[in-house]
PDB file of N, CA and C in Angstrom:
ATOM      1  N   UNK A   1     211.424  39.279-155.847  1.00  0.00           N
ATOM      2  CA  UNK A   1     210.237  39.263-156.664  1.00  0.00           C
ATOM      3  C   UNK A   1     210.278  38.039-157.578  1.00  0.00           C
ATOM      4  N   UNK A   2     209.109  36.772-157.538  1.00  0.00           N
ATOM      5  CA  UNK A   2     209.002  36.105-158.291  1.00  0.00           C
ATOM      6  C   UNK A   2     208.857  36.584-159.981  1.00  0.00           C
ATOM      7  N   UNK A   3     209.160  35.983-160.715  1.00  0.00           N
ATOM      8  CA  UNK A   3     208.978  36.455-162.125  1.00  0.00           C
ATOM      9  C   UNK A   3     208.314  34.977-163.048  1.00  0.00           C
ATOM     10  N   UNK A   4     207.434  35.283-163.754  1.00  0.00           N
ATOM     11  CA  UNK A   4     206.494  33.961-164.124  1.00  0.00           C
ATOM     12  C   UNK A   4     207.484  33.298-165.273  1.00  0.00           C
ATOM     13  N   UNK A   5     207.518  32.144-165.577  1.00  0.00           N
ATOM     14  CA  UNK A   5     208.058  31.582-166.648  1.00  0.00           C
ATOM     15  C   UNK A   5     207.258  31.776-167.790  1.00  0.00           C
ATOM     16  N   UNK A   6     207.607  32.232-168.623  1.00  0.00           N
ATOM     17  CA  UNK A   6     206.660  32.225-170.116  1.00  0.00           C
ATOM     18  C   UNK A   6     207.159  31.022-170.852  1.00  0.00           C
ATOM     19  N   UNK A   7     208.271  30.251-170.595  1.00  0.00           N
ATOM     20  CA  UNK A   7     207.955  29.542-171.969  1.00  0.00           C
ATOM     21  C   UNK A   7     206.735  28.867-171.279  1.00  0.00           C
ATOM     22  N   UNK A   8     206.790  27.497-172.517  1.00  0.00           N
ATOM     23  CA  UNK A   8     205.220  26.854-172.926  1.00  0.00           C
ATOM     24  C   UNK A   8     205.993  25.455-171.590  1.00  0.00           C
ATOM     25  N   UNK A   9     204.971  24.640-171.528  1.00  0.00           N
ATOM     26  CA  UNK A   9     204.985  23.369-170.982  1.00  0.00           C
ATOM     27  C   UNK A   9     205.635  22.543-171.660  1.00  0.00           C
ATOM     28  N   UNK A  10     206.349  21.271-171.422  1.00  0.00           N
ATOM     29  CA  UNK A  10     207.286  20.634-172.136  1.00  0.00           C
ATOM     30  C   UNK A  10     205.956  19.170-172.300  1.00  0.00           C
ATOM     31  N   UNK A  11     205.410  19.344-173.312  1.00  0.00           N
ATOM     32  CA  UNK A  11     204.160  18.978-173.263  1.00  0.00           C
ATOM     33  C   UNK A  11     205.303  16.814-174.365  1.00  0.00           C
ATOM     34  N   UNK A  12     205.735  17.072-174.549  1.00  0.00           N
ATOM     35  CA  UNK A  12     206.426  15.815-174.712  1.00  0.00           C
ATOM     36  C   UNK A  12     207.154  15.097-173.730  1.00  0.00           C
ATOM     37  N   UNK A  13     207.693  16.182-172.754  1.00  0.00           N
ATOM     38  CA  UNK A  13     208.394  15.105-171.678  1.00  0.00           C
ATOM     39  C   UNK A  13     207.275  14.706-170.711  1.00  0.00           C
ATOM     40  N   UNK A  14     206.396  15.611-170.746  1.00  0.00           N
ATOM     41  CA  UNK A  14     205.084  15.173-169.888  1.00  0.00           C
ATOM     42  C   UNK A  14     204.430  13.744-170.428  1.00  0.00           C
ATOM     43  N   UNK A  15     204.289  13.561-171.475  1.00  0.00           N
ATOM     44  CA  UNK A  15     203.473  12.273-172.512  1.00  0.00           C
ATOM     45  C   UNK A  15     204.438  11.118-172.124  1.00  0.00           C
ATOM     46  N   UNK A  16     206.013  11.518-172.166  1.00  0.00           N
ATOM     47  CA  UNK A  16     206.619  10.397-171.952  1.00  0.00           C
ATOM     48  C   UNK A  16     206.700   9.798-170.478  1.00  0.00           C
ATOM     49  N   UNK A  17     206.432  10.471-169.427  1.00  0.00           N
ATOM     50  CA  UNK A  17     205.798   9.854-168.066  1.00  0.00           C
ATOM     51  C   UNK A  17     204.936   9.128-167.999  1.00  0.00           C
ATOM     52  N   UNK A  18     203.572   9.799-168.839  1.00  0.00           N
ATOM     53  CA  UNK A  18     202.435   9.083-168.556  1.00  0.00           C
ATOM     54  C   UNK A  18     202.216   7.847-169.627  1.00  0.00           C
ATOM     55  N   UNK A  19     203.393   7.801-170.754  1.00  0.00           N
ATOM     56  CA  UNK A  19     203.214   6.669-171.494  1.00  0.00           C
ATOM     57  C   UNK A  19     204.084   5.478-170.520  1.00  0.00           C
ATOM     58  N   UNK A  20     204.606   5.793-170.070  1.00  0.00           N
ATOM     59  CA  UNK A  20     205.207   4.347-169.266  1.00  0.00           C
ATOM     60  C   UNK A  20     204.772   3.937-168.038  1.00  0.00           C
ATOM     61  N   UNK A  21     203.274   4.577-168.044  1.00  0.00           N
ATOM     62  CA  UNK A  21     202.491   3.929-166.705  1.00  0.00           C
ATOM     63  C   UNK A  21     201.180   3.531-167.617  1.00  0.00           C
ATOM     64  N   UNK A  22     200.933   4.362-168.792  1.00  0.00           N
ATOM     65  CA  UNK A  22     199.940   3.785-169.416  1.00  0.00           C
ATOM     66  C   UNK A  22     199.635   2.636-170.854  1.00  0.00           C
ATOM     67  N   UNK A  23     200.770   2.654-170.874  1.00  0.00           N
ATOM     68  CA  UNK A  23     200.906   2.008-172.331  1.00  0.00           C
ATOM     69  C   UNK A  23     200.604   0.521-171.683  1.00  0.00           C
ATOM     70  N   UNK A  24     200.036   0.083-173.242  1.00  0.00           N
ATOM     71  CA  UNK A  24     199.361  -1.738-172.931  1.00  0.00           C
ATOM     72  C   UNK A  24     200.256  -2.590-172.489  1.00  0.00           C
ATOM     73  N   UNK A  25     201.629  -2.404-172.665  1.00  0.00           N
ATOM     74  CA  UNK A  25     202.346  -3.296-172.153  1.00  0.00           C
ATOM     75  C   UNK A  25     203.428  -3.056-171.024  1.00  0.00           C
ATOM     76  N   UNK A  26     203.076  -1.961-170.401  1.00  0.00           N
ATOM     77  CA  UNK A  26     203.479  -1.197-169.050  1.00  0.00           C
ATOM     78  C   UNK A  26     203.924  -2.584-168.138  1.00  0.00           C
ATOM     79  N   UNK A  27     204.935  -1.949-167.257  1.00  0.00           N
ATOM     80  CA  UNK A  27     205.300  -2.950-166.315  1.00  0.00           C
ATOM     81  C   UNK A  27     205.202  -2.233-164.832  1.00  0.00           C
ATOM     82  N   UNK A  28     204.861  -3.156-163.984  1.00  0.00           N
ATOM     83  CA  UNK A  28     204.513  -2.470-162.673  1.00  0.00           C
ATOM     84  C   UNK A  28     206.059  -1.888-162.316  1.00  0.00           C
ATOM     85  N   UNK A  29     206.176  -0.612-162.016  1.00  0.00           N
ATOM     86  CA  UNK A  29     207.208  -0.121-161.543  1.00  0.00           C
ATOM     87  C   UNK A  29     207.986  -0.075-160.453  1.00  0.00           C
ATOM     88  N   UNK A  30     209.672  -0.546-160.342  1.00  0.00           N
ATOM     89  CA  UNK A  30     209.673  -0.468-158.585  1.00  0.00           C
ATOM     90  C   UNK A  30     209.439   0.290-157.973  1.00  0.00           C
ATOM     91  N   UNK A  31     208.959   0.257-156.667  1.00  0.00           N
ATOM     92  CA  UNK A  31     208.337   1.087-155.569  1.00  0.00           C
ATOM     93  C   UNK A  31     209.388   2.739-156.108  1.00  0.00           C
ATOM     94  N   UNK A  32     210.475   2.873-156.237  1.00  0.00           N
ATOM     95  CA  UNK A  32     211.443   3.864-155.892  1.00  0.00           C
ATOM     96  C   UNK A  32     211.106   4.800-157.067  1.00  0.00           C
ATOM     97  N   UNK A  33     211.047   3.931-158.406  1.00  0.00           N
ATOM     98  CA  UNK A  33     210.453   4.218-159.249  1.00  0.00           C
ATOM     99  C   UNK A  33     209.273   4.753-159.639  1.00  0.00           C
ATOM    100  N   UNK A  34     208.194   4.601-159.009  1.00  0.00           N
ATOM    101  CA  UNK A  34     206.893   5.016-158.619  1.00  0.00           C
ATOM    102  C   UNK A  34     207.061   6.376-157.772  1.00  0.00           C
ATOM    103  N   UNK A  35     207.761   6.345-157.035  1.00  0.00           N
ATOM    104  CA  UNK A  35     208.115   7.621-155.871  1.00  0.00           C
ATOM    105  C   UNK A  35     208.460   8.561-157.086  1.00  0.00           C
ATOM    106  N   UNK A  36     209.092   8.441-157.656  1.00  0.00           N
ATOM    107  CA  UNK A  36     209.810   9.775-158.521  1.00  0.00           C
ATOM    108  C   UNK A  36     208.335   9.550-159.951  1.00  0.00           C
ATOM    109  N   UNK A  37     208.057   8.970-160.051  1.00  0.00           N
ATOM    110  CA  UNK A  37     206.968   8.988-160.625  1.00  0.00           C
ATOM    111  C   UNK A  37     205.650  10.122-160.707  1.00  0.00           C
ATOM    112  N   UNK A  38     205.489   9.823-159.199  1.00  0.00           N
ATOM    113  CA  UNK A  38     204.679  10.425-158.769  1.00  0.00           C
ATOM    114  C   UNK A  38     204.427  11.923-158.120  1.00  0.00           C
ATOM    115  N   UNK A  39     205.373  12.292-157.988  1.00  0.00           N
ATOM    116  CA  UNK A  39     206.395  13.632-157.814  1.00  0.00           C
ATOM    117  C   UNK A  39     206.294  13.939-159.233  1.00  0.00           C
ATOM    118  N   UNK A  40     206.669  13.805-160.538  1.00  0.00           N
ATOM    119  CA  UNK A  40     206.534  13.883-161.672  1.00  0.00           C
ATOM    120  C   UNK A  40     205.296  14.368-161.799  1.00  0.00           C
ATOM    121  N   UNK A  41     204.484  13.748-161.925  1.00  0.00           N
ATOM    122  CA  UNK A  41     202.956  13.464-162.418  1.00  0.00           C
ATOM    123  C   UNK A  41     202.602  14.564-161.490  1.00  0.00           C
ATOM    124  N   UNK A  42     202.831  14.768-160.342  1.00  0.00           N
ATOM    125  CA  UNK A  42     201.863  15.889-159.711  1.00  0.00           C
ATOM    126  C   UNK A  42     202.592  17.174-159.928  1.00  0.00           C
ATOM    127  N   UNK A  43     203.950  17.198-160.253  1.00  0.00           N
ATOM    128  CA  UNK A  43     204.456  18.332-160.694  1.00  0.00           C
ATOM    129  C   UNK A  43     204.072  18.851-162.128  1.00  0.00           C
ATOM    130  N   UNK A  44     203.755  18.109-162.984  1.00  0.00           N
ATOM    131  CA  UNK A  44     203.426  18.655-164.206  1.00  0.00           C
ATOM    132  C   UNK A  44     201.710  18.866-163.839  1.00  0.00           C
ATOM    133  N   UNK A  45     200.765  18.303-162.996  1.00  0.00           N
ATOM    134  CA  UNK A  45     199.561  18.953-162.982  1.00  0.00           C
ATOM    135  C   UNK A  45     199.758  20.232-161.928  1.00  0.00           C
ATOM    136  N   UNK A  46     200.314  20.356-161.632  1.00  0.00           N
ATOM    137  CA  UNK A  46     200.886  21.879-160.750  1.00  0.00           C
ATOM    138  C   UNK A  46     200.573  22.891-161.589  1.00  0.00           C
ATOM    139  N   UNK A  47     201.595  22.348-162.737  1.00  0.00           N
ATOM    140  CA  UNK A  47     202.173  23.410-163.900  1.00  0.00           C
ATOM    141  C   UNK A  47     200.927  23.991-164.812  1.00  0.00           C
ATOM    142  N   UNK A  48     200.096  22.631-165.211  1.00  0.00           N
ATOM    143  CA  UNK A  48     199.289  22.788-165.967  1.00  0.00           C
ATOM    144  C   UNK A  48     197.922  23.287-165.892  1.00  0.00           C
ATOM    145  N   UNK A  49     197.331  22.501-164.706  1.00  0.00           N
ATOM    146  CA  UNK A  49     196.123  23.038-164.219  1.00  0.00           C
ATOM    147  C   UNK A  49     195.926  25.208-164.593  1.00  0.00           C
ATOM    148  N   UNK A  50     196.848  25.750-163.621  1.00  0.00           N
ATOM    149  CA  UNK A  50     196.490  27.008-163.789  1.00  0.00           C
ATOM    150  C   UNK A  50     196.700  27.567-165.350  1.00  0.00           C
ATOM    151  N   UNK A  51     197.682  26.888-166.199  1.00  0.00           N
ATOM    152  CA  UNK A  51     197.818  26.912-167.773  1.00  0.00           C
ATOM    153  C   UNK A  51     196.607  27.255-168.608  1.00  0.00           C
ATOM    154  N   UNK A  52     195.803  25.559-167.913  1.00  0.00           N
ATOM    155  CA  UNK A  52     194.752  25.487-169.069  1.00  0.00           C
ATOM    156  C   UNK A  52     193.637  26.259-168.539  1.00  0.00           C
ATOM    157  N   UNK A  53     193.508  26.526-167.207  1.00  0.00           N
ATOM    158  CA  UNK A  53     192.637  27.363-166.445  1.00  0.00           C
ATOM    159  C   UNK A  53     192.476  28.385-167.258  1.00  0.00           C
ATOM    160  N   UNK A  54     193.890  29.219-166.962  1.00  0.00           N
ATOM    161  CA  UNK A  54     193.976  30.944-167.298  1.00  0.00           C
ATOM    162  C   UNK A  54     193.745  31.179-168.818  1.00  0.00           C
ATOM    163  N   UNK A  55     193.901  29.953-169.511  1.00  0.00           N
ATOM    164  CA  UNK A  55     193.401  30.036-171.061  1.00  0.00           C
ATOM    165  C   UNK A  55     192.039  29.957-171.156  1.00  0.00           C
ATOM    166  N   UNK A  56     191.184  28.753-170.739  1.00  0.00           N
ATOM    167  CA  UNK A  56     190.041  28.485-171.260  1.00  0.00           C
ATOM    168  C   UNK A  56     189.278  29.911-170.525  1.00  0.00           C
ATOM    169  N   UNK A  57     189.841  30.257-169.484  1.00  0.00           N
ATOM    170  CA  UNK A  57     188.846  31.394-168.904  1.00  0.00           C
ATOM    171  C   UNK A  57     188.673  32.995-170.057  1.00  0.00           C
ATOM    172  N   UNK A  58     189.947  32.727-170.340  1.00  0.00           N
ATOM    173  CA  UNK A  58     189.734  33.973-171.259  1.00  0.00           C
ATOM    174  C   UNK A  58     189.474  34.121-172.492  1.00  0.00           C
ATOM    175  N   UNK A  59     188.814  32.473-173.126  1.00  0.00           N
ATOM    176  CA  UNK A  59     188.147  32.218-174.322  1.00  0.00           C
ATOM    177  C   UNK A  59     186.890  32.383-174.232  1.00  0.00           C
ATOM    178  N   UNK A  60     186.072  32.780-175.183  1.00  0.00           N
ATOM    179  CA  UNK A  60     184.397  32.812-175.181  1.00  0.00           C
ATOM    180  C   UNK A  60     183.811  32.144-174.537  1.00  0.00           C
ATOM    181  N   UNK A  61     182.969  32.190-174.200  1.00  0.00           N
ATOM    182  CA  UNK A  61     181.847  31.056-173.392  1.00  0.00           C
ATOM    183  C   UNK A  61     181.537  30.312-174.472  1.00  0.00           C
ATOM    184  N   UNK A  62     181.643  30.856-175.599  1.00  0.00           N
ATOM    185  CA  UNK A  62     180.632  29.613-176.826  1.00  0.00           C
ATOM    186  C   UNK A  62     182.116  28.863-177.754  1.00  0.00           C
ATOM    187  N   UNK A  63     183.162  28.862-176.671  1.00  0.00           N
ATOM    188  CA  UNK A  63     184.062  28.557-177.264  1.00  0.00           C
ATOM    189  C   UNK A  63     184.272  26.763-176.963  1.00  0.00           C
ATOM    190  N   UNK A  64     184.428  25.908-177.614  1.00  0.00           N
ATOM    191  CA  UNK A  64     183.860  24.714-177.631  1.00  0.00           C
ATOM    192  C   UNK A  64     185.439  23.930-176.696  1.00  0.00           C
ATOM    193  N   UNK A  65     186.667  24.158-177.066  1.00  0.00           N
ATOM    194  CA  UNK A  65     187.770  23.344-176.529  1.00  0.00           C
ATOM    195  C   UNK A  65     187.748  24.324-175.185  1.00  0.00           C
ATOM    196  N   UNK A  66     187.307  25.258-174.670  1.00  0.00           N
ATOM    197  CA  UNK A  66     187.503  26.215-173.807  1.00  0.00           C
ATOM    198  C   UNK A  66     186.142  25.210-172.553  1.00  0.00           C
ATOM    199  N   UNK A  67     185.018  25.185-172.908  1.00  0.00           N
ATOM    200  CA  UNK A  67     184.178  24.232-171.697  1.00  0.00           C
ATOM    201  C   UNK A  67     184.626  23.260-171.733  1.00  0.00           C
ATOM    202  N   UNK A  68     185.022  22.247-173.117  1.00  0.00           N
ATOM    203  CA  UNK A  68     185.499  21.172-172.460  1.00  0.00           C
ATOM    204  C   UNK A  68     186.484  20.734-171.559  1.00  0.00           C
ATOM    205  N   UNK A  69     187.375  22.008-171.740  1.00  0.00           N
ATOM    206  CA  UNK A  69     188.824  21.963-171.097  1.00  0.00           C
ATOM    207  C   UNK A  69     188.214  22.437-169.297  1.00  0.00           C
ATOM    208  N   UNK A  70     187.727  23.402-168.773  1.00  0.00           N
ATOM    209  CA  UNK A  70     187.223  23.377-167.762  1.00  0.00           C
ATOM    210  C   UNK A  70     186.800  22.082-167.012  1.00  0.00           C
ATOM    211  N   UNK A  71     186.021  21.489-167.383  1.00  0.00           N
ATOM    212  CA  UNK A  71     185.966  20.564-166.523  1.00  0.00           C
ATOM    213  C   UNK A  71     186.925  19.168-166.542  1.00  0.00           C
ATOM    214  N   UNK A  72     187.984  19.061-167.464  1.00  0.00           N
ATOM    215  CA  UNK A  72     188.673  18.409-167.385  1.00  0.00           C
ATOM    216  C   UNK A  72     189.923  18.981-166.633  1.00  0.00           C
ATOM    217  N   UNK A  73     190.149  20.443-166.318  1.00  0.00           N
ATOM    218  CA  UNK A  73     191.024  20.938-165.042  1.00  0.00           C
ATOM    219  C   UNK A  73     190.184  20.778-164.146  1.00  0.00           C
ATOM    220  N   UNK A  74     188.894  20.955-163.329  1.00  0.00           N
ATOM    221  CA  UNK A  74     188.535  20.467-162.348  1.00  0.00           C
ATOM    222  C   UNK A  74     188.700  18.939-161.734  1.00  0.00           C
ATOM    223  N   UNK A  75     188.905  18.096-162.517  1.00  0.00           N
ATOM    224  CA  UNK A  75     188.845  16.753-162.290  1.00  0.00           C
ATOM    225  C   UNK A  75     190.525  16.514-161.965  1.00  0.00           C
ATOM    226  N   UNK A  76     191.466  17.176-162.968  1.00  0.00           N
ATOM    227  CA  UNK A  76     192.547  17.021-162.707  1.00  0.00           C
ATOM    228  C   UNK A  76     192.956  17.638-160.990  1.00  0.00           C
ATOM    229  N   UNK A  77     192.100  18.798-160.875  1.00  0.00           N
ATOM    230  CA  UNK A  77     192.366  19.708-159.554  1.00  0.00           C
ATOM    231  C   UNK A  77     192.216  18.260-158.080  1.00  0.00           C
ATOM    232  N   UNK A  78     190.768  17.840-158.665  1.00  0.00           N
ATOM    233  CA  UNK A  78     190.419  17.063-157.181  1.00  0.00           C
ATOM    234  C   UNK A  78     191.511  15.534-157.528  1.00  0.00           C
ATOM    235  N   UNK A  79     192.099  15.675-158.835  1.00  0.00           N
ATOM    236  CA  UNK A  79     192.746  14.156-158.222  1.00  0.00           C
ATOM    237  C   UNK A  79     194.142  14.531-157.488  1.00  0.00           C
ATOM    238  N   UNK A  80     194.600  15.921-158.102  1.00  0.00           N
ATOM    239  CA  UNK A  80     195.621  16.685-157.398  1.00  0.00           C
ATOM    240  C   UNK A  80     195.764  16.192-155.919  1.00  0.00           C
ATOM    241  N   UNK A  81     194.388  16.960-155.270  1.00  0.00           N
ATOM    242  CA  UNK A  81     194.404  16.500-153.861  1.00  0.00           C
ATOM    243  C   UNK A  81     193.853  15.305-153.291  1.00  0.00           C
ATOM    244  N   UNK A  82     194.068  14.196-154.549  1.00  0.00           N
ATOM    245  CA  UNK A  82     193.718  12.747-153.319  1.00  0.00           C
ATOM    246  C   UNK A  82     194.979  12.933-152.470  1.00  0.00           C
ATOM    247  N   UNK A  83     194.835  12.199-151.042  1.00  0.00           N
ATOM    248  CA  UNK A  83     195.715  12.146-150.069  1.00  0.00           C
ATOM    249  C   UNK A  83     196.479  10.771-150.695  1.00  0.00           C
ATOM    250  N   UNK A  84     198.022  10.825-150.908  1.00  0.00           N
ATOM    251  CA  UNK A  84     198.325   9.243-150.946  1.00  0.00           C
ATOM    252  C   UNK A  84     198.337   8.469-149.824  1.00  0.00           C
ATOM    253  N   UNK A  85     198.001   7.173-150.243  1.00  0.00           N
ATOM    254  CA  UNK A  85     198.423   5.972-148.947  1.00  0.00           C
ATOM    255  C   UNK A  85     199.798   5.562-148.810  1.00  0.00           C
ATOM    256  N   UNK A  86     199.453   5.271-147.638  1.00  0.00           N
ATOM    257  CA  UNK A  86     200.996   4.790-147.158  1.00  0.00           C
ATOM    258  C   UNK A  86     201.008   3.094-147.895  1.00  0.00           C
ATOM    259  N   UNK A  87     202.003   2.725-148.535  1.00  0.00           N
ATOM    260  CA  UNK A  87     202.232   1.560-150.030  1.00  0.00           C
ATOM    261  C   UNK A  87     201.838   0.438-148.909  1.00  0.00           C
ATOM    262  N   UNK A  88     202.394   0.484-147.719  1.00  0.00           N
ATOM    263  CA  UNK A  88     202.428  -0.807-146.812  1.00  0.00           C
ATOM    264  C   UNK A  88     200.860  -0.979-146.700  1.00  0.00           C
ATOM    265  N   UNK A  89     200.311  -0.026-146.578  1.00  0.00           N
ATOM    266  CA  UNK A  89     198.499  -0.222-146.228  1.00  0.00           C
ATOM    267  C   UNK A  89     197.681  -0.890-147.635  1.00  0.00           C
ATOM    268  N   UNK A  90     198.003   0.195-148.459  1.00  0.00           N
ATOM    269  CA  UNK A  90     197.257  -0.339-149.901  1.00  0.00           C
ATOM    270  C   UNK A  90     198.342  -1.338-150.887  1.00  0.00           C
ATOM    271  N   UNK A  91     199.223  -1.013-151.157  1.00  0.00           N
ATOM    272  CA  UNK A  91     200.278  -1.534-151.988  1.00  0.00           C
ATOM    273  C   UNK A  91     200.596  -1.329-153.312  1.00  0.00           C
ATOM    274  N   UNK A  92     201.405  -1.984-153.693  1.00  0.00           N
ATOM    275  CA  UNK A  92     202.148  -1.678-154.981  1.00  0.00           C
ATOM    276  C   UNK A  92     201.104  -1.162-156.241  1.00  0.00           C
ATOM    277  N   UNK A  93     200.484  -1.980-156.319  1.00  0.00           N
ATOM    278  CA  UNK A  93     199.269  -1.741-156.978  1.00  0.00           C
ATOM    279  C   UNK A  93     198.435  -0.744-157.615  1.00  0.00           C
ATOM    280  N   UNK A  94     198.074  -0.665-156.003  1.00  0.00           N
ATOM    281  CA  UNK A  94     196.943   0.312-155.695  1.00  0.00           C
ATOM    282  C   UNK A  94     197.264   1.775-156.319  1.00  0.00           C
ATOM    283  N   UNK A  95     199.066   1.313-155.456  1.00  0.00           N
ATOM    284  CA  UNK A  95     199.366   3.371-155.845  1.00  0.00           C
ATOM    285  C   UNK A  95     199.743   3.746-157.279  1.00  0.00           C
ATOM    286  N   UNK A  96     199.999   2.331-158.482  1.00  0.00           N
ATOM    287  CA  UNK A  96     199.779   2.364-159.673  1.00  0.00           C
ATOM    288  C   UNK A  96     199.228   3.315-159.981  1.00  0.00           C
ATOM    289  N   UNK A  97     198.127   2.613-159.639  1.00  0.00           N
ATOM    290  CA  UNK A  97     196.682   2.490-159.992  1.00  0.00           C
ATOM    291  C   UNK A  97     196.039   4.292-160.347  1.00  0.00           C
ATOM    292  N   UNK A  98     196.570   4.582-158.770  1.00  0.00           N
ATOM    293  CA  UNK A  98     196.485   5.897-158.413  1.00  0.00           C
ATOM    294  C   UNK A  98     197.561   7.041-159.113  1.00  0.00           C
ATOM    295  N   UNK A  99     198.694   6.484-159.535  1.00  0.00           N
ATOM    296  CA  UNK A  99     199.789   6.990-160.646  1.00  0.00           C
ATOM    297  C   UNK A  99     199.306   7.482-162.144  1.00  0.00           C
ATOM    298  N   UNK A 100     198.292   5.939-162.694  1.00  0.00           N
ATOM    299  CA  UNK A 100     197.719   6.280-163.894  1.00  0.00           C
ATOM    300  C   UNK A 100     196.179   6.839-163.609  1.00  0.00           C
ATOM    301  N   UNK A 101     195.718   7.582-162.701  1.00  0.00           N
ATOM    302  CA  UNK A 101     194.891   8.451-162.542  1.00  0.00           C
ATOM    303  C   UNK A 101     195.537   9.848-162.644  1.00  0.00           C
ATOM    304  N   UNK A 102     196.329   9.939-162.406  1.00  0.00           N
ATOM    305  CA  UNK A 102     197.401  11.492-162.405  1.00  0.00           C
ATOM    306  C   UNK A 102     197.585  11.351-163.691  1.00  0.00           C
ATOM    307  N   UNK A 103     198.486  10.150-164.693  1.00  0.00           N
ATOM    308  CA  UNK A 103     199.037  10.494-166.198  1.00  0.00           C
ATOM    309  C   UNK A 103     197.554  10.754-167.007  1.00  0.00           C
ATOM    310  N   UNK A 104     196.054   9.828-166.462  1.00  0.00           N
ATOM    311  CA  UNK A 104     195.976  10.063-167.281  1.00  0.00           C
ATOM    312  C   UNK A 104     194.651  11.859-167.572  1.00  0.00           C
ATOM    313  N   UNK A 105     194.853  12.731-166.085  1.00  0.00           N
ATOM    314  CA  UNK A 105     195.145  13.633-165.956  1.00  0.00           C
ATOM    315  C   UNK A 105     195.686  14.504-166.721  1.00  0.00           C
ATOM    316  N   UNK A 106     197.346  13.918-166.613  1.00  0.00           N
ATOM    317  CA  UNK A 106     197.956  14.571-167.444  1.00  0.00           C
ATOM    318  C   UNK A 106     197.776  14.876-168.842  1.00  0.00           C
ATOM    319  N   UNK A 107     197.841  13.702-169.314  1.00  0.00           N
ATOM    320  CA  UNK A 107     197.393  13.729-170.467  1.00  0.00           C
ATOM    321  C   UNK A 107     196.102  14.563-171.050  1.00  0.00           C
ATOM    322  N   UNK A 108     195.432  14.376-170.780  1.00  0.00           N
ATOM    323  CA  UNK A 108     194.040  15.129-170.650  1.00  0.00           C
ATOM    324  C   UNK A 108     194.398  17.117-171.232  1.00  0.00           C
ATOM    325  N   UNK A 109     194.709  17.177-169.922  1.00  0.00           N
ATOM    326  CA  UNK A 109     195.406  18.651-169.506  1.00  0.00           C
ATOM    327  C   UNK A 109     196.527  18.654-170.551  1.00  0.00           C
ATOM    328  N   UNK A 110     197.204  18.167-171.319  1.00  0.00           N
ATOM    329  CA  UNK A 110     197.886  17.866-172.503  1.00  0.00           C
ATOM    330  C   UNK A 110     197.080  18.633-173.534  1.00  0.00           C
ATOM    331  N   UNK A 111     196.362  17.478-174.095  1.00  0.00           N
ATOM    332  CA  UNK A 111     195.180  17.689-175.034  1.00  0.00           C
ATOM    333  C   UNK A 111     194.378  18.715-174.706  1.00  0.00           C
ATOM    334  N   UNK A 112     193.950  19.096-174.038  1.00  0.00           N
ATOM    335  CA  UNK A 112     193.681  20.280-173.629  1.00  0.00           C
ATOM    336  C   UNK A 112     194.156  21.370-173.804  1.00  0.00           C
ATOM    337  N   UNK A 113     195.756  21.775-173.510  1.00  0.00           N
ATOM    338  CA  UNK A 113     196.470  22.950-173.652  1.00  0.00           C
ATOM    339  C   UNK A 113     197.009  22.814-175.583  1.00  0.00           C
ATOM    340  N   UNK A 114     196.969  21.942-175.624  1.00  0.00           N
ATOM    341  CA  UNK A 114     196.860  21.551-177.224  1.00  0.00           C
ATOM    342  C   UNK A 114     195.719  22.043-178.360  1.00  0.00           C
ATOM    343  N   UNK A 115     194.671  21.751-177.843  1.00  0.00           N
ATOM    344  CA  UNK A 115     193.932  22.238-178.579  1.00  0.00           C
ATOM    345  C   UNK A 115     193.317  23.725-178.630  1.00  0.00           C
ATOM    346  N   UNK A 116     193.418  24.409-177.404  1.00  0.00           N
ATOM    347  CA  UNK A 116     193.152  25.580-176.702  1.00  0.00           C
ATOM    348  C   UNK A 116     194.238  26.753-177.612  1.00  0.00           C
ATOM    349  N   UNK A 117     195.605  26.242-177.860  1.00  0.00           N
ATOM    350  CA  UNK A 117     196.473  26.984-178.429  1.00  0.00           C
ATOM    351  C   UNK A 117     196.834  26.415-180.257  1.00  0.00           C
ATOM    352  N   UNK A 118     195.728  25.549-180.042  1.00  0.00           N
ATOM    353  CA  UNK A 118     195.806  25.300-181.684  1.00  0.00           C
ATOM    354  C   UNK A 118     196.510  24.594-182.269  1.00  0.00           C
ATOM    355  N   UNK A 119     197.452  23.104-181.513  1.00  0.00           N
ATOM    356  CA  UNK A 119     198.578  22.868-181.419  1.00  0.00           C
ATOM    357  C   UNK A 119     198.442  21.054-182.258  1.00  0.00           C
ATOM    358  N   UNK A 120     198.452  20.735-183.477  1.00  0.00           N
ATOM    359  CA  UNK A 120     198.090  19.757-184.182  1.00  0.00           C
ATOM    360  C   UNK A 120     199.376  18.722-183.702  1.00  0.00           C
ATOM    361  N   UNK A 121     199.042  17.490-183.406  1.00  0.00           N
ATOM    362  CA  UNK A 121     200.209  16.565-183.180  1.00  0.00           C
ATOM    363  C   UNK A 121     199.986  15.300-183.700  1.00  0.00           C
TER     364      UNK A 121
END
């Protein structure tokens, strides 16, 4: 029998992923680096998506961080399932590119589970 984890999301080690793909003076990462990256980034929207889901659903409808947070898990959901490219087709770049679409996802879904639980930072 599975048993659910209750603690909370490690909502700082998550920020520190997506700050070193997003910050202004970010450096393109090596390929290997990017791989575990990206495994990262889709593992913490795994985590989070159903988080901020199962919260905002069971807040009021006239509850204001509760709609906004909805459609910012939908958006996180469909970038979930972009298909990645193979690096040789698009390249180093590209799958950046596609890296800081996940952090900044993450992030999002961050701020989100943040404000939903009342959480000042």
């Amino acid at each position: 029998m599975d048993e659910q984890d209750d603690r909370p999301p490690d909502i700082e080690t998550m920020r520190a992923v997506t700050a070193s793909l997003l910050a202004d003076d970010a450096q393109l990462p090596r390929y290997e680096d990017l791989e575990l990256m990206l495994l990262q980034l889709r593992g913490h929207l795994m985590l989070l998506i159903p988080i901020v889901e199962d919260i905002a659903c069971v807040l009021s409808a006239r509850d204001v961080p509760a709609q906004c947070a909805l459609p910012g898990v939908s958006a996180a959901r469909d970038r979930l399932n972009d298909v990645p490219a193979a690096v040789e087709k698009v390249g180093l770049v590209s799958e950046v590119r596609r890296a800081q679409r996940l952090a900044r996802s993450v992030d999002a879904l961050c701020d989100h589970y943040e404000n939903l639980n009342g959480i000042r930072t």
